[in-house]
PDB file of N, CA and C in Angstrom:
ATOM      1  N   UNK A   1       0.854  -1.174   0.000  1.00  0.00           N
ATOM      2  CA  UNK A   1       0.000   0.000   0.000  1.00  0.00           C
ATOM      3  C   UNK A   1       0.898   1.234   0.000  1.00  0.00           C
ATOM      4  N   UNK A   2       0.808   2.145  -0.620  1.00  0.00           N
ATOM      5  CA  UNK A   2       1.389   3.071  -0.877  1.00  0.00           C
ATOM      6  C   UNK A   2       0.548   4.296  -0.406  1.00  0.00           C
ATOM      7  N   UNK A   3      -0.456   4.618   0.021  1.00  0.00           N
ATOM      8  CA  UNK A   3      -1.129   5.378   0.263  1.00  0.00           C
ATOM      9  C   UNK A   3      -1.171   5.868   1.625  1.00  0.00           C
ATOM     10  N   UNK A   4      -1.322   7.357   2.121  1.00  0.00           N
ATOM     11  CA  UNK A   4      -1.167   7.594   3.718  1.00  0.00           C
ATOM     12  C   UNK A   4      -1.747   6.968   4.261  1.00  0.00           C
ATOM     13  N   UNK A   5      -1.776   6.532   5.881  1.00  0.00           N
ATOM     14  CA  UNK A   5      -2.948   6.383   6.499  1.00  0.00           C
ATOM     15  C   UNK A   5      -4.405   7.014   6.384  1.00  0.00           C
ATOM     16  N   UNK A   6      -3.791   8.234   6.517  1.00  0.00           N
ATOM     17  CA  UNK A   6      -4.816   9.369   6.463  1.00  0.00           C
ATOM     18  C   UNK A   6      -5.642   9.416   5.327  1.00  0.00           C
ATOM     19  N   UNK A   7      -4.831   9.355   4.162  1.00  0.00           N
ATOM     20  CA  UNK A   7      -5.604   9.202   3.273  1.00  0.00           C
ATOM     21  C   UNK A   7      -6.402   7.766   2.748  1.00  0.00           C
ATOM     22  N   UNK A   8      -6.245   6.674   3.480  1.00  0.00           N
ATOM     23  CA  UNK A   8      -6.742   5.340   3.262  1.00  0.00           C
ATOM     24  C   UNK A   8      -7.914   5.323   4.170  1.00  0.00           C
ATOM     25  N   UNK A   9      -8.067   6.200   5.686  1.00  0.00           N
ATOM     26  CA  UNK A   9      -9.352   6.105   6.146  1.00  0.00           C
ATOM     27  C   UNK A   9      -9.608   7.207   6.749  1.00  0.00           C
ATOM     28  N   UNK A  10      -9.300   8.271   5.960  1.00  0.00           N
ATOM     29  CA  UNK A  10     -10.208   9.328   5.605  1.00  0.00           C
ATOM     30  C   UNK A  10     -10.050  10.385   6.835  1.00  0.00           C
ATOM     31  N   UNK A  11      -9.013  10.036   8.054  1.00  0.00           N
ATOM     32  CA  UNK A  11      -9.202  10.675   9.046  1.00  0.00           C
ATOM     33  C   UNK A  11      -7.589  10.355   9.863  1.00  0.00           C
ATOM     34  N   UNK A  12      -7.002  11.128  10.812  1.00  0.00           N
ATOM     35  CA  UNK A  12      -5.953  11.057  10.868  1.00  0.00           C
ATOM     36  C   UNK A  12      -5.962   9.988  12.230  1.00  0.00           C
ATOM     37  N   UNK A  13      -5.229   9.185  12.599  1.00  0.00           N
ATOM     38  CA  UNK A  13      -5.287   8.183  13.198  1.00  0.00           C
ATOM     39  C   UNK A  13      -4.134   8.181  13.821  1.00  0.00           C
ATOM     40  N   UNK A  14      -3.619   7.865  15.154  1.00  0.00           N
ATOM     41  CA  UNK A  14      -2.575   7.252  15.871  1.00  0.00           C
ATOM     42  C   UNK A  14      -1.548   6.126  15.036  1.00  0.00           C
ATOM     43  N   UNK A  15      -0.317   6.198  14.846  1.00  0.00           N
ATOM     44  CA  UNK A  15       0.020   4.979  14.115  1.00  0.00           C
ATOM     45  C   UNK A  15       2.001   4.882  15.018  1.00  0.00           C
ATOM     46  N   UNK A  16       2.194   3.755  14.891  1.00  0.00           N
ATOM     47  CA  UNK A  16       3.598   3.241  15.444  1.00  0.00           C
ATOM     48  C   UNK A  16       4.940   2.720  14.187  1.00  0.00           C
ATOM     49  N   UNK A  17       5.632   3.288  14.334  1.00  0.00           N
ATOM     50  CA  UNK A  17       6.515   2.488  13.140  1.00  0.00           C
ATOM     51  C   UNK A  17       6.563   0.707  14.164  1.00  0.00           C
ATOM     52  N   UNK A  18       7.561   0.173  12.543  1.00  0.00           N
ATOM     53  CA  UNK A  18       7.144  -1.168  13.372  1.00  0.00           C
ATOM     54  C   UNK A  18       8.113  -1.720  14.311  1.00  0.00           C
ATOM     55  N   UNK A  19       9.196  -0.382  14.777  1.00  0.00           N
ATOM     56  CA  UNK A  19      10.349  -0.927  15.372  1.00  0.00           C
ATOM     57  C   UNK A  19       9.384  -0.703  17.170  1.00  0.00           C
ATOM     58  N   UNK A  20       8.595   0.311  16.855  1.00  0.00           N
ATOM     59  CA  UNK A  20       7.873   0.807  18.065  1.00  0.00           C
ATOM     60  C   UNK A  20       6.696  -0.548  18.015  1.00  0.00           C
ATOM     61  N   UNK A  21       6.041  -1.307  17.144  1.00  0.00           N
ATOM     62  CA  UNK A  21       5.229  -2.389  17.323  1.00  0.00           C
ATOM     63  C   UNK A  21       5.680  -3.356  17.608  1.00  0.00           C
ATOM     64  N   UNK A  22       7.111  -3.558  17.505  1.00  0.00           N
ATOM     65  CA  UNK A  22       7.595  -4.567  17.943  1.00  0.00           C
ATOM     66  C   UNK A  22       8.235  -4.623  19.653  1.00  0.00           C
ATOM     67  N   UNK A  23       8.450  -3.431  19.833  1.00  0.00           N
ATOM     68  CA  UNK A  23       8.832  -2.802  21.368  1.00  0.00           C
ATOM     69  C   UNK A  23       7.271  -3.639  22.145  1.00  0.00           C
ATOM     70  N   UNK A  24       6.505  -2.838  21.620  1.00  0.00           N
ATOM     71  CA  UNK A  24       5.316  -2.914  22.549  1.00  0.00           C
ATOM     72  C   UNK A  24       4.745  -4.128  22.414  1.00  0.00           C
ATOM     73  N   UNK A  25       4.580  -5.053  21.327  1.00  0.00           N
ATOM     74  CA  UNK A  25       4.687  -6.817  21.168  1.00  0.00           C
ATOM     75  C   UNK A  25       5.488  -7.705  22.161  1.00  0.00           C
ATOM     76  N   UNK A  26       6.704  -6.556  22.066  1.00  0.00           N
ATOM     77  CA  UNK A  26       8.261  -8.228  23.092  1.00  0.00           C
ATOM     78  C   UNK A  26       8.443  -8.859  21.885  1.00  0.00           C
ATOM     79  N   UNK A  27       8.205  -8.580  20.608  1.00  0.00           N
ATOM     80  CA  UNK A  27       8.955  -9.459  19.926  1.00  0.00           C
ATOM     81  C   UNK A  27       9.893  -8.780  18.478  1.00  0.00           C
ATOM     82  N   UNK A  28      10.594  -9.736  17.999  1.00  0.00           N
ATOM     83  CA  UNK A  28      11.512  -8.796  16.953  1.00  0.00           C
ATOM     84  C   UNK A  28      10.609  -7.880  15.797  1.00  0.00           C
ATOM     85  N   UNK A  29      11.545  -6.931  15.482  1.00  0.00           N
ATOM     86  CA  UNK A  29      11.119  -6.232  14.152  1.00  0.00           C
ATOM     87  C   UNK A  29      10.377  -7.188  13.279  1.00  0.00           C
ATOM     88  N   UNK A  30      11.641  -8.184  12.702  1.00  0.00           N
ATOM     89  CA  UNK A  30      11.338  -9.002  11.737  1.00  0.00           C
ATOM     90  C   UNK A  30      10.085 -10.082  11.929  1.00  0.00           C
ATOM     91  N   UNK A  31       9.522 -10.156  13.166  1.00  0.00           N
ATOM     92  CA  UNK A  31       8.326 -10.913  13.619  1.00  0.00           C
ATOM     93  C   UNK A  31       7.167  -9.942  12.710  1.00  0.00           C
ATOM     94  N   UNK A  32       7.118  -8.975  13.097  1.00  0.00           N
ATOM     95  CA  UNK A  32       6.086  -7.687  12.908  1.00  0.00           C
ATOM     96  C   UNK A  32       6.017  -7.878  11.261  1.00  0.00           C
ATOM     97  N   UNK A  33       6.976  -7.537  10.532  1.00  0.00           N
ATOM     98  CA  UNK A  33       6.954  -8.149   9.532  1.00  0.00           C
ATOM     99  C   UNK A  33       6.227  -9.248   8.768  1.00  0.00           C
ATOM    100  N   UNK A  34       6.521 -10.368   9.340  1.00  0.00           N
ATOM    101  CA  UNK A  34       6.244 -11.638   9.449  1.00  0.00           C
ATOM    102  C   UNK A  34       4.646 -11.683   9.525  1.00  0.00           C
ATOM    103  N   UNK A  35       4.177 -10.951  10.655  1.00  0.00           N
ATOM    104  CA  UNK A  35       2.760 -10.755  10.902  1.00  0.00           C
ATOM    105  C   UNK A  35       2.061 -10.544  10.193  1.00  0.00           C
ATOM    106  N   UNK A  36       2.371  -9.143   9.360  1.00  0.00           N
ATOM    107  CA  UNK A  36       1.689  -8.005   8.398  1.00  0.00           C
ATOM    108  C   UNK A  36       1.850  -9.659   7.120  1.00  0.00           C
ATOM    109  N   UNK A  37       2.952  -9.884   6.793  1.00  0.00           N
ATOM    110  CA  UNK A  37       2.483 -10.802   5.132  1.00  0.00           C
ATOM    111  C   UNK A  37       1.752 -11.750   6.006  1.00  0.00           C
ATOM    112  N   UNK A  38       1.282 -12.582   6.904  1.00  0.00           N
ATOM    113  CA  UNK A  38       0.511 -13.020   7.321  1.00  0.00           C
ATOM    114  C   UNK A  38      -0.446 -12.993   7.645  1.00  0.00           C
ATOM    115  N   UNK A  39      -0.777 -11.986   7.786  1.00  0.00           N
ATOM    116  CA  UNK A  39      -2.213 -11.086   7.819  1.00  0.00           C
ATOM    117  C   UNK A  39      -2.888 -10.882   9.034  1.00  0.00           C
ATOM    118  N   UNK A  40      -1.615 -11.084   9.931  1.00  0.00           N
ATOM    119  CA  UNK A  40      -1.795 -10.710  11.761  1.00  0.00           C
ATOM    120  C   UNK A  40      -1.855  -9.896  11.648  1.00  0.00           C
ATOM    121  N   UNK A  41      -1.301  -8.757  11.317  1.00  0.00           N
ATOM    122  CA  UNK A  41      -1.287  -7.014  11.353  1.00  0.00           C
ATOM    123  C   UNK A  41      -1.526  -6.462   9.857  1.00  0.00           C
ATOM    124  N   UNK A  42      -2.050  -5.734   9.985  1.00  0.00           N
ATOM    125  CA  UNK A  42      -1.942  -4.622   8.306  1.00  0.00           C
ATOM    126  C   UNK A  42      -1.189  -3.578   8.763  1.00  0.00           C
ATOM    127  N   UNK A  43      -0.202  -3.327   7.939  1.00  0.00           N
ATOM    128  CA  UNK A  43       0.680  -2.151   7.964  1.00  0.00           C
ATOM    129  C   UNK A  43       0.789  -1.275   6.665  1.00  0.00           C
ATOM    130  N   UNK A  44       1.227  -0.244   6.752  1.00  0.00           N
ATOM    131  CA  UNK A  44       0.974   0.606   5.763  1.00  0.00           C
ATOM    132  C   UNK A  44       2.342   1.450   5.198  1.00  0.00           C
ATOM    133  N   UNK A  45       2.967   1.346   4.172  1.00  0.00           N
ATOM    134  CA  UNK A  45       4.281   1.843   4.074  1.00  0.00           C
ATOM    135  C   UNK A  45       4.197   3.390   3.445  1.00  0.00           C
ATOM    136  N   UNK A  46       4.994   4.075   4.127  1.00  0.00           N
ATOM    137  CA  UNK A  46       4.622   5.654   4.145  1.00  0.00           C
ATOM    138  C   UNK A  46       6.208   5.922   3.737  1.00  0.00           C
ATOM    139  N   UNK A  47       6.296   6.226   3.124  1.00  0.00           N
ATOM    140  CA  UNK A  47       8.082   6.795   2.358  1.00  0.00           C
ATOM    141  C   UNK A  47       8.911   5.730   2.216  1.00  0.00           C
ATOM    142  N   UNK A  48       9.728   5.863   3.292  1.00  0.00           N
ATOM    143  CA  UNK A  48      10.604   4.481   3.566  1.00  0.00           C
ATOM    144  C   UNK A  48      10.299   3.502   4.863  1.00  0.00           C
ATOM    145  N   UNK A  49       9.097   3.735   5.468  1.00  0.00           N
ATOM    146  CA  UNK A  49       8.617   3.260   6.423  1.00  0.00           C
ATOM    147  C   UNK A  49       7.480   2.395   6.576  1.00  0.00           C
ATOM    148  N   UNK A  50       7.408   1.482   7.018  1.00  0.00           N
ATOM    149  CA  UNK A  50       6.351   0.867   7.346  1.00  0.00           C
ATOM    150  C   UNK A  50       5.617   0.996   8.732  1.00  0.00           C
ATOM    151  N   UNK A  51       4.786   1.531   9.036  1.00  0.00           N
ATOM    152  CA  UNK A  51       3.489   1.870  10.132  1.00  0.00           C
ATOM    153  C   UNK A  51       2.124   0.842  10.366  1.00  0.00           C
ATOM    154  N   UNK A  52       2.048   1.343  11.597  1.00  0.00           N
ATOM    155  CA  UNK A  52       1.135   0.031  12.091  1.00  0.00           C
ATOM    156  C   UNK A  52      -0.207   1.052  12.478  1.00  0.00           C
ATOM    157  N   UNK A  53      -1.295   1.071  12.459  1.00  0.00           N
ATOM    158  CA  UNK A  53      -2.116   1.715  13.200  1.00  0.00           C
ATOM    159  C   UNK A  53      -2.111   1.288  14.938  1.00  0.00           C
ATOM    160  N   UNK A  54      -1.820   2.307  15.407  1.00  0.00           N
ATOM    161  CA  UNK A  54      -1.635   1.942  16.973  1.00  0.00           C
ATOM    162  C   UNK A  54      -2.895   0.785  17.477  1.00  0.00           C
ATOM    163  N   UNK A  55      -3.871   1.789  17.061  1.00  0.00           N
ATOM    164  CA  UNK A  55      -5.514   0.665  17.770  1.00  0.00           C
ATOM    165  C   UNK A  55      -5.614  -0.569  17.656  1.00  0.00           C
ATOM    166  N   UNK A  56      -4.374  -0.971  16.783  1.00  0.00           N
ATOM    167  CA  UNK A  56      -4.520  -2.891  16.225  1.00  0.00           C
ATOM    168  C   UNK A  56      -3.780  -3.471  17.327  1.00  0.00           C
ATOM    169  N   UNK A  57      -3.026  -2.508  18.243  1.00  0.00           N
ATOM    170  CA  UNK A  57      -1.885  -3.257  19.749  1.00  0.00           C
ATOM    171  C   UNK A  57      -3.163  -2.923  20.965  1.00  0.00           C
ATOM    172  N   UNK A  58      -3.155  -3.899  21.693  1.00  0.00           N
ATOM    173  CA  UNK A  58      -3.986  -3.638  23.235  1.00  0.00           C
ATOM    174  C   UNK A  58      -2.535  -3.624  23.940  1.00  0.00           C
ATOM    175  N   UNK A  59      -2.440  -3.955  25.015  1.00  0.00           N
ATOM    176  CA  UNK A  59      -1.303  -4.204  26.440  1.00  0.00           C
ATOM    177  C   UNK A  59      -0.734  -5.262  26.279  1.00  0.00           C
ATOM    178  N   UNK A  60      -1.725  -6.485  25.725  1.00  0.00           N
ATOM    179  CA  UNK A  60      -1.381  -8.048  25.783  1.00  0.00           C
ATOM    180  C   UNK A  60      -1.450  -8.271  24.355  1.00  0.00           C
ATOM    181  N   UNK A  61      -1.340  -7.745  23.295  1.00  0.00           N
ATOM    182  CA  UNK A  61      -0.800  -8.181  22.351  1.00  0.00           C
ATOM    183  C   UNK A  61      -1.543  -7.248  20.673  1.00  0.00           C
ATOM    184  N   UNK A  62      -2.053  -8.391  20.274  1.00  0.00           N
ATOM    185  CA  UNK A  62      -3.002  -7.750  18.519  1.00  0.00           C
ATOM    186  C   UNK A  62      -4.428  -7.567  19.414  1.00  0.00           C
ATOM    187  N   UNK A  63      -4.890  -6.906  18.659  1.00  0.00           N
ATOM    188  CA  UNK A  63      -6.393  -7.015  19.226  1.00  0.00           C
ATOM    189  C   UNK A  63      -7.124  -8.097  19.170  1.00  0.00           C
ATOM    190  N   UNK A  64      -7.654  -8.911  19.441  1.00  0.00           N
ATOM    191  CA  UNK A  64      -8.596 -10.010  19.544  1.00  0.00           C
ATOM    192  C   UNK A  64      -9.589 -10.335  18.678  1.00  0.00           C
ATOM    193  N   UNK A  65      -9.446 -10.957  17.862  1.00  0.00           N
ATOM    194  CA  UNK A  65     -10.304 -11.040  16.488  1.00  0.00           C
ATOM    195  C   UNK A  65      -9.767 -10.163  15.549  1.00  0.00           C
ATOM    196  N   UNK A  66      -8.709  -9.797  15.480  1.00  0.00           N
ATOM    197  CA  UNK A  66      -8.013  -8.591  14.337  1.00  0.00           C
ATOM    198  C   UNK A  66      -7.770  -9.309  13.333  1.00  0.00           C
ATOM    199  N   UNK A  67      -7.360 -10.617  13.517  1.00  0.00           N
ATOM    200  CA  UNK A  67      -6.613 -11.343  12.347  1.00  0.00           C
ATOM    201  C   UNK A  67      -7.484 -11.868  11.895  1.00  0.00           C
ATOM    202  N   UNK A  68      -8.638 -12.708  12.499  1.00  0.00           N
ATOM    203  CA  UNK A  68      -9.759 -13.485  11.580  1.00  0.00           C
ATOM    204  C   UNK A  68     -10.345 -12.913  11.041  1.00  0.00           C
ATOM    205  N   UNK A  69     -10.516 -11.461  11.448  1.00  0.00           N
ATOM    206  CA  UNK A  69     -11.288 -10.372  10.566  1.00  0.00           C
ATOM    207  C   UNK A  69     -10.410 -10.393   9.415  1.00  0.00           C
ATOM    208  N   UNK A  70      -9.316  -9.606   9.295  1.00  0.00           N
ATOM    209  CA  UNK A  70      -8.335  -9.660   8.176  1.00  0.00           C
ATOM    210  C   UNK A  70      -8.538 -11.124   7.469  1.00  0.00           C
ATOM    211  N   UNK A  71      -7.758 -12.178   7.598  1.00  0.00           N
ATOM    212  CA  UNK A  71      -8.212 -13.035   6.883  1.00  0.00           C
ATOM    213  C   UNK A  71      -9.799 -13.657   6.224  1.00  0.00           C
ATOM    214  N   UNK A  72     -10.700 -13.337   7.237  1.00  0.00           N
ATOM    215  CA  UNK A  72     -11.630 -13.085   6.382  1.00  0.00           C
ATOM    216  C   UNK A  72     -12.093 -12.310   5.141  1.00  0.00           C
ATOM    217  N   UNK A  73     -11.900 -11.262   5.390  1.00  0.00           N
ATOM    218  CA  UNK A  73     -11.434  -9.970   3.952  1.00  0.00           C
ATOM    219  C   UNK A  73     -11.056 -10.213   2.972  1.00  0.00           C
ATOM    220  N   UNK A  74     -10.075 -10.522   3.132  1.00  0.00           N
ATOM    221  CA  UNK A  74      -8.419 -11.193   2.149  1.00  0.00           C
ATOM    222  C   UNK A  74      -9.483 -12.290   1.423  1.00  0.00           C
ATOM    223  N   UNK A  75      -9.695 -13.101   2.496  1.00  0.00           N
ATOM    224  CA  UNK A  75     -10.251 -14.005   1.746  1.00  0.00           C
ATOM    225  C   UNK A  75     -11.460 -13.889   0.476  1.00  0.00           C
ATOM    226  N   UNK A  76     -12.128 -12.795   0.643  1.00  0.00           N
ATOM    227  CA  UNK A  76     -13.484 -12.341   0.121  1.00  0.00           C
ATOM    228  C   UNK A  76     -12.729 -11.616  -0.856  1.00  0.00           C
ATOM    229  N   UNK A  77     -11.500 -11.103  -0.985  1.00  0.00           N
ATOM    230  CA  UNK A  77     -11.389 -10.353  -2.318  1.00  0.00           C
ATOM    231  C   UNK A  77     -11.127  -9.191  -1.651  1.00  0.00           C
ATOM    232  N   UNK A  78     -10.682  -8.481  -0.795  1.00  0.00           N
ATOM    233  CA  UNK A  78     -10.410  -7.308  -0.304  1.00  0.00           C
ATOM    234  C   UNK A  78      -8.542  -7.059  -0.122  1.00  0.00           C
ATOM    235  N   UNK A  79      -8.501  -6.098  -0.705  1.00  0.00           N
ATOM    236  CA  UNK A  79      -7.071  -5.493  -0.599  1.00  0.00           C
ATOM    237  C   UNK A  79      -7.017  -5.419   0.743  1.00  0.00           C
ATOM    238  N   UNK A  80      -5.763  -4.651   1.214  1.00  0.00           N
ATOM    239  CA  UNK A  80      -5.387  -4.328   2.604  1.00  0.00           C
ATOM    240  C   UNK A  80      -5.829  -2.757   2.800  1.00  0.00           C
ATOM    241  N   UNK A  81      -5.584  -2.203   1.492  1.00  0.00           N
ATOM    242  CA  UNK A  81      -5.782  -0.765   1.841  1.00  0.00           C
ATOM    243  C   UNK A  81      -8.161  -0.515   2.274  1.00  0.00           C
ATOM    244  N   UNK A  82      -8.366  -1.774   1.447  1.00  0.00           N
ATOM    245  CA  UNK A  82      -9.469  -1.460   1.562  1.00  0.00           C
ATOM    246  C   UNK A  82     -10.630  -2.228   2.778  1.00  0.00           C
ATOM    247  N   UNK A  83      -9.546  -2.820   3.604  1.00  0.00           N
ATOM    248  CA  UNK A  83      -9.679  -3.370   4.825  1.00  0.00           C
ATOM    249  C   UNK A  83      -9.460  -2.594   6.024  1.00  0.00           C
ATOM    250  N   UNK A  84      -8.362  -1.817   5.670  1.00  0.00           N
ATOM    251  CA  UNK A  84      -7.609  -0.769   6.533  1.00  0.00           C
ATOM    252  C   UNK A  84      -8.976  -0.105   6.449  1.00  0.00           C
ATOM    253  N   UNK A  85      -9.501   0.736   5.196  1.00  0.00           N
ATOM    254  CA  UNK A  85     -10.838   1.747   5.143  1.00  0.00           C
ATOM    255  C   UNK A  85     -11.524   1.087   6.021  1.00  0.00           C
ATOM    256  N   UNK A  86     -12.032  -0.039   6.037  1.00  0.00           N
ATOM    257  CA  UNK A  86     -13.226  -0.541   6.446  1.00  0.00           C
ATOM    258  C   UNK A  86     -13.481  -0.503   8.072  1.00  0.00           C
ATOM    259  N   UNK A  87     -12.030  -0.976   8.496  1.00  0.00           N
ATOM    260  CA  UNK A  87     -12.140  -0.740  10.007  1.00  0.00           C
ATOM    261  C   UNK A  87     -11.722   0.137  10.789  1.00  0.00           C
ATOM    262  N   UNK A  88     -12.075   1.265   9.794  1.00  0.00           N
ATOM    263  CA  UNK A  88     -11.799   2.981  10.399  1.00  0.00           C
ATOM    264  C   UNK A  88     -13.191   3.767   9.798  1.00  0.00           C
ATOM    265  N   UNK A  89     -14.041   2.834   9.179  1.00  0.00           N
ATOM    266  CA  UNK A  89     -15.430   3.206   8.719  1.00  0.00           C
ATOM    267  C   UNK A  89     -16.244   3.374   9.967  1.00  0.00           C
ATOM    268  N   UNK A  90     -17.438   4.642   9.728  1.00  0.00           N
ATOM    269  CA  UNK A  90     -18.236   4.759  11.054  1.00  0.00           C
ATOM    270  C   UNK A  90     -19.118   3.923  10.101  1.00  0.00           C
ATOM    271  N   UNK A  91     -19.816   2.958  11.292  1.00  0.00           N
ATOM    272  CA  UNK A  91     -20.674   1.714  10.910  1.00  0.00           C
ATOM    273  C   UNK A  91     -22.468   1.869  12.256  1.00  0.00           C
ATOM    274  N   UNK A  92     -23.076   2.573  11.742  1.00  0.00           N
ATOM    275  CA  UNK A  92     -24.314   2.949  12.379  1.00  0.00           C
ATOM    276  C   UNK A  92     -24.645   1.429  13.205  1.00  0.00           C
ATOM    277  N   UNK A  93     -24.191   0.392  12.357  1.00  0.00           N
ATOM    278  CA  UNK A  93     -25.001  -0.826  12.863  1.00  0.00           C
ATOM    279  C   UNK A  93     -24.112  -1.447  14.376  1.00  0.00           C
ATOM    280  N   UNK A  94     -23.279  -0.711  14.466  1.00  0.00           N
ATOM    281  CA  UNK A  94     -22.147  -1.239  15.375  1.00  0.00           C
ATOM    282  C   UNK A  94     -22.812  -0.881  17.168  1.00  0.00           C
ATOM    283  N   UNK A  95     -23.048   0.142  16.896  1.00  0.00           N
ATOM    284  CA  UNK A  95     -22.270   1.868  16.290  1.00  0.00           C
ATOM    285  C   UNK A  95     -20.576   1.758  16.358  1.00  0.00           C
ATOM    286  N   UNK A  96     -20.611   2.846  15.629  1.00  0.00           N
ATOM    287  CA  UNK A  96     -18.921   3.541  15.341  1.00  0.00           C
ATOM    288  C   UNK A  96     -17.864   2.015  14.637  1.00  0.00           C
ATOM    289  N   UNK A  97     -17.085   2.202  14.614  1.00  0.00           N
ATOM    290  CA  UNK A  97     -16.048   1.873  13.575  1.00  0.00           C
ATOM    291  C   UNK A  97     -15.782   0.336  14.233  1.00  0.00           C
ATOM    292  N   UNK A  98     -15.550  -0.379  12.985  1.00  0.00           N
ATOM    293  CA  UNK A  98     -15.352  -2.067  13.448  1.00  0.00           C
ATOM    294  C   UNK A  98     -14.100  -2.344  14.354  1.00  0.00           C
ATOM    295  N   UNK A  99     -13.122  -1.414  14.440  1.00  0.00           N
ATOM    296  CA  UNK A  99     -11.679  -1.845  15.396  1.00  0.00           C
ATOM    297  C   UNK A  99     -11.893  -1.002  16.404  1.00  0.00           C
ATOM    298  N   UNK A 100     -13.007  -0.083  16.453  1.00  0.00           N
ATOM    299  CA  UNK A 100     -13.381  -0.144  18.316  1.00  0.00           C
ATOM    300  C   UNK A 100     -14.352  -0.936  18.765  1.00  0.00           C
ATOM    301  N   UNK A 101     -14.792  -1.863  17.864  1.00  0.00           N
ATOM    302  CA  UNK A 101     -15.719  -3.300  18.515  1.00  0.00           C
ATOM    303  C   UNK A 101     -15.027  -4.165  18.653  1.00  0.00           C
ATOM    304  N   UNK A 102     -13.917  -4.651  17.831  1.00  0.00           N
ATOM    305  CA  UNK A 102     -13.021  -5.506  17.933  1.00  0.00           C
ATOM    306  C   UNK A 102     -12.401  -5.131  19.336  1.00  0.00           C
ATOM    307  N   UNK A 103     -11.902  -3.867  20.133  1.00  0.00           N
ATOM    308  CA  UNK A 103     -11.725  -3.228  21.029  1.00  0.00           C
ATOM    309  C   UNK A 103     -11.892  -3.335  21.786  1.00  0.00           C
ATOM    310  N   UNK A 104     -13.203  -3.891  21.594  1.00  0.00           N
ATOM    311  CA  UNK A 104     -14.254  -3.303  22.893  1.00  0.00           C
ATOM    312  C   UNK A 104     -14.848  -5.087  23.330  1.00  0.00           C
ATOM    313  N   UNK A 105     -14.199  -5.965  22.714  1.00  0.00           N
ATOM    314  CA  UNK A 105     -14.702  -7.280  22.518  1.00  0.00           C
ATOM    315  C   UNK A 105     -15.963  -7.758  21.702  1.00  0.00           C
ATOM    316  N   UNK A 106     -16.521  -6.913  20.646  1.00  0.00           N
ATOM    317  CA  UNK A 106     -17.639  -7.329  20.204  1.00  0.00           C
ATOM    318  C   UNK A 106     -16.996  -7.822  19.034  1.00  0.00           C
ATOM    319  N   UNK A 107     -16.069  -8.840  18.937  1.00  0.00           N
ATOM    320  CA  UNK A 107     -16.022  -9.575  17.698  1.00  0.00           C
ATOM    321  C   UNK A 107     -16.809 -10.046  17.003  1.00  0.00           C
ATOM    322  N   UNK A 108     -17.256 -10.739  17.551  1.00  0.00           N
ATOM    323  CA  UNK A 108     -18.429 -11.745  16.838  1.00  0.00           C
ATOM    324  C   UNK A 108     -19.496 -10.505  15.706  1.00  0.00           C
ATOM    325  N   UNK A 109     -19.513  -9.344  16.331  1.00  0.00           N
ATOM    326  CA  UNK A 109     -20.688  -8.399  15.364  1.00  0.00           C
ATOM    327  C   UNK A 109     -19.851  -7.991  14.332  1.00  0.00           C
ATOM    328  N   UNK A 110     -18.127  -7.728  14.819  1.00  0.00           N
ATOM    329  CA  UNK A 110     -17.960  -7.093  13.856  1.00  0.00           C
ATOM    330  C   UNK A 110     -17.553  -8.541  12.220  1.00  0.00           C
ATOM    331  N   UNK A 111     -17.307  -9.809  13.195  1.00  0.00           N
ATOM    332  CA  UNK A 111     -16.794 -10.778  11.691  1.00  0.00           C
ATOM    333  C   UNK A 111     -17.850 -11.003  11.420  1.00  0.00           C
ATOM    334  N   UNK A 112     -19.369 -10.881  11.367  1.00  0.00           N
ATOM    335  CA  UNK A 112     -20.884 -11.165  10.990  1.00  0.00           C
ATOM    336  C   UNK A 112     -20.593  -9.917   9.908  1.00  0.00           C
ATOM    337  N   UNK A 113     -20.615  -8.787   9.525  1.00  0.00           N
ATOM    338  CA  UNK A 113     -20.862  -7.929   8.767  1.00  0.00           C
ATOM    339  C   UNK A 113     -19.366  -8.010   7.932  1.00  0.00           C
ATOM    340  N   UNK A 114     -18.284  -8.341   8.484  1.00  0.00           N
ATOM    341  CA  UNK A 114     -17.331  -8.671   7.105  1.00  0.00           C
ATOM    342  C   UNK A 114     -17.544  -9.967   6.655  1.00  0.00           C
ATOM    343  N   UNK A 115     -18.368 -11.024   7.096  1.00  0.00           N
ATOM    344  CA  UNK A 115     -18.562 -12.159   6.081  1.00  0.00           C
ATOM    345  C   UNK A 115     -19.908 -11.447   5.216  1.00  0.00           C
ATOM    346  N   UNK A 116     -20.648 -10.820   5.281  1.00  0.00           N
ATOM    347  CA  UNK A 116     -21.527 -10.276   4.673  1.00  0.00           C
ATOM    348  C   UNK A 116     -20.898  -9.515   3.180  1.00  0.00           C
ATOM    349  N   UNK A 117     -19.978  -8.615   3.627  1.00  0.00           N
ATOM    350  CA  UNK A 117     -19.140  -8.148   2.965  1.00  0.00           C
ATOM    351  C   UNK A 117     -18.749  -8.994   2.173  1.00  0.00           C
ATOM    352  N   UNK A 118     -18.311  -9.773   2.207  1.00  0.00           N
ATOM    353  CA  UNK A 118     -17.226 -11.116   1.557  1.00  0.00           C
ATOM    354  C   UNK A 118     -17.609 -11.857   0.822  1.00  0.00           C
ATOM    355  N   UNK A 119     -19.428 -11.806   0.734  1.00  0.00           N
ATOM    356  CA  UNK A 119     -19.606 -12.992  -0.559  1.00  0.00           C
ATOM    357  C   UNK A 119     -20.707 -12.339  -0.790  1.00  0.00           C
TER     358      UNK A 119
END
């Protein structure tokens, strides 16, 4: 993805390079890495950098349902940049945006409306 954060969901957002996602993980750079082509994390490369949106780290690790969401997506035909949009989308049915339900523990509502999405 080549595109800002900002400009991928429309609004300016908290974000960590991934030497700082990997600080706050306990685990190497090259893990973080590892994650993002795996589709544990979406990251977003901004010049010569690659960035994480902060909201995808809790205390204890990825957010909880971050990745099955993502791989669900992926799976349905969705880019990253347009996954990234999606869970920075205000979603009336939620309310508010799918990675503060994921957040907030309401997984289950938010992977019901990306399998909807998906086929």
């Amino acid at each position: 993805m080549s595109e800002s954060v900002a400009a991928l969901v429309g609004h300016d957002i908290e974000v960590v390079t991934l030497a700082q996602c990997a600080e706050r993980l306990g685990v190497p750079r090259t893990r973080v890495s590892q994650m993002i082509k795996q589709g544990q994390l979406l990251g977003v490369r901004e010049g010569d950098r690659w960035i994480v949106p902060a909201a995808f780290l809790t205390d204890d690790g990825v957010v909880k349902g971050l990745p099955g969401t993502i791989s669900l997506l992926r799976d349905g035909g969705y880019a990253d940049g347009e996954i990234l949009r999606w869970l920075f989308a205000d979603d009336e049915s939620l309310p508010g945006m799918p990675i503060d339900a994921l957040r907030s523990d309401r997984g289950r509502e938010v992977k019901r409306r990306a399998q909807a999405m998906a086929f």
